[in-house]
C-alpha atoms as a PDB file:
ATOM      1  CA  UNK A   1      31.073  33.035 142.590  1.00  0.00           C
ATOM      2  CA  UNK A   2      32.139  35.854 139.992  1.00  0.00           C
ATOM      3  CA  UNK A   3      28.696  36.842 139.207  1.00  0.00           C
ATOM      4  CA  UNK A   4      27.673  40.205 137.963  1.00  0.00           C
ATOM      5  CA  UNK A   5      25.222  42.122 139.724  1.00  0.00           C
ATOM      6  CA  UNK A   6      22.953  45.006 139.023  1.00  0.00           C
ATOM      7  CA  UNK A   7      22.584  47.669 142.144  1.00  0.00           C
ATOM      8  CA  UNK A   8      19.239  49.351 142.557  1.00  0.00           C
ATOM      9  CA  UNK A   9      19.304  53.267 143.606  1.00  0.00           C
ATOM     10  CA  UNK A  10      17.434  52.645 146.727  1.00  0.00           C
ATOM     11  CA  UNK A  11      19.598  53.156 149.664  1.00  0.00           C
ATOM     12  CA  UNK A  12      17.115  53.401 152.908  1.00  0.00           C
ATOM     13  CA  UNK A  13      19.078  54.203 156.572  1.00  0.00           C
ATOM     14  CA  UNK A  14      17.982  51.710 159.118  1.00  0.00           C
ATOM     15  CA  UNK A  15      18.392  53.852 162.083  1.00  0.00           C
ATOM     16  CA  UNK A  16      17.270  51.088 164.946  1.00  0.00           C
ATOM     17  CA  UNK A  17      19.980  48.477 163.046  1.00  0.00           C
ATOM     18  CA  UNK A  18      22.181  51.326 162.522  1.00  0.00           C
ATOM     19  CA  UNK A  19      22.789  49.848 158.867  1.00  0.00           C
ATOM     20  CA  UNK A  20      22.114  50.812 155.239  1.00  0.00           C
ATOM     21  CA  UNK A  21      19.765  48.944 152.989  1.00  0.00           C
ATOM     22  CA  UNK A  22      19.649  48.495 149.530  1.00  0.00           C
ATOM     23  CA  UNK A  23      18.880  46.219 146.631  1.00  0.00           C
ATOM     24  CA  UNK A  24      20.516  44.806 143.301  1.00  0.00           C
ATOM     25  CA  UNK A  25      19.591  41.885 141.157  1.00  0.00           C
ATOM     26  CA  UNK A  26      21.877  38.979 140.839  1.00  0.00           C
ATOM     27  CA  UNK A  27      21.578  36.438 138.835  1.00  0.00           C
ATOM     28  CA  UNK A  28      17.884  37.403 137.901  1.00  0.00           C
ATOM     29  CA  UNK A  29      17.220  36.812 142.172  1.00  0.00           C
ATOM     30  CA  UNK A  30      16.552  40.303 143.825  1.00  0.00           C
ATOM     31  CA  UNK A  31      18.772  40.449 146.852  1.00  0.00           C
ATOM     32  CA  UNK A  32      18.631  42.956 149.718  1.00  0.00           C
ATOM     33  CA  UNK A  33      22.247  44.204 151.218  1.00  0.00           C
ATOM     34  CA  UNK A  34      22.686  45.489 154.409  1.00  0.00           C
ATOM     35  CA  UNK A  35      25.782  47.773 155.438  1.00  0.00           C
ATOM     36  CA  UNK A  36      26.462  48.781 159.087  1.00  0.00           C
ATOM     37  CA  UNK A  37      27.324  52.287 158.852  1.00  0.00           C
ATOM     38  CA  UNK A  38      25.922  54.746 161.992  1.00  0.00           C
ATOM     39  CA  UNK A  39      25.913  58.015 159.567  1.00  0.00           C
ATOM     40  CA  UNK A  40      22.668  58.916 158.225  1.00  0.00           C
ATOM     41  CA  UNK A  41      23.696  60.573 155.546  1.00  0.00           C
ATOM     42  CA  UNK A  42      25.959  59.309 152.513  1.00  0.00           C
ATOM     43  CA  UNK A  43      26.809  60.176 149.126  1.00  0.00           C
ATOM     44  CA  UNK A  44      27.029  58.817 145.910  1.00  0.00           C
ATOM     45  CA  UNK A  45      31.143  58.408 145.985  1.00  0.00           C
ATOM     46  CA  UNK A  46      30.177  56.231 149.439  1.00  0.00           C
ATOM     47  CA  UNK A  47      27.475  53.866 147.786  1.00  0.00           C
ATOM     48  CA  UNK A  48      30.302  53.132 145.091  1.00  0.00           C
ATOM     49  CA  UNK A  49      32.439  51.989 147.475  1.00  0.00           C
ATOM     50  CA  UNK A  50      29.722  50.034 149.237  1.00  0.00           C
ATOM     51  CA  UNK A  51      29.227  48.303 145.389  1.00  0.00           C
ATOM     52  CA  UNK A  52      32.877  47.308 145.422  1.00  0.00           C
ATOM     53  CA  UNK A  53      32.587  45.679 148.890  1.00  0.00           C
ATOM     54  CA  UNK A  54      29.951  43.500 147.879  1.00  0.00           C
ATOM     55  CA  UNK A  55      31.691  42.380 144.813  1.00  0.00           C
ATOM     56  CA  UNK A  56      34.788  41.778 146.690  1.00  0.00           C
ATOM     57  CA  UNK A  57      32.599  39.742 148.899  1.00  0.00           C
ATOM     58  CA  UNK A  58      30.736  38.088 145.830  1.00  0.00           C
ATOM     59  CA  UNK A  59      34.396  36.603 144.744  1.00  0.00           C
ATOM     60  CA  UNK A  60      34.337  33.853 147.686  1.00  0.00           C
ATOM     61  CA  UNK A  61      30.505  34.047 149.129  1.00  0.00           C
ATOM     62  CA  UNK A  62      26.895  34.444 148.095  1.00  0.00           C
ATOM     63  CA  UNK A  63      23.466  35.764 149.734  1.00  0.00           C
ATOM     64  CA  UNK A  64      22.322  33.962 152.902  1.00  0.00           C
ATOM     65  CA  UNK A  65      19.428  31.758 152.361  1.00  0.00           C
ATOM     66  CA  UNK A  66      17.204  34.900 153.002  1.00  0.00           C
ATOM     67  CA  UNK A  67      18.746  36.309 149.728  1.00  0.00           C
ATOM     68  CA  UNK A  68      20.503  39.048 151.591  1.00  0.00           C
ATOM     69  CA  UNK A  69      24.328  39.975 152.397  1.00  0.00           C
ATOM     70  CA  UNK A  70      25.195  41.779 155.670  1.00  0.00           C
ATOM     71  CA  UNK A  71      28.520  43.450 155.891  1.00  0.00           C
END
């Protein structure tokens, strides 16, 4: 797909999921990403990382018909 993607700031723990949520624009669409990760705390070297794992996933798949990405 090789589409660039904007990543919003607003990382919210999920604690009943056990999974991060946050936001980014792609492609003008507003898209919600969910990480499962059981720490409740993270940093900002951690939400990079997250970044690069959805454009690694980006390269070969695309939002769910729900316009989010679960990894």
């Amino acid at each position: 797909m090789n589409q660039s993607i904007l990543f919003n700031d607003d990382h919210v723990f999920i604690k009943d999921k056990g999974v991060w949520q946050f936001s980014g624009l792609l492609g003008g669409d507003l898209i919600t990403i969910y990480i499962a990760f059981e720490n409740n705390s993270i940093d900002q070297q951690q939400k990079f990382i997250w970044e690069e794992l959805v454009e690694d996933f980006l390269e070969e798949g695309e939002p769910n018909s729900n316009n989010e990405i679960w990894l």
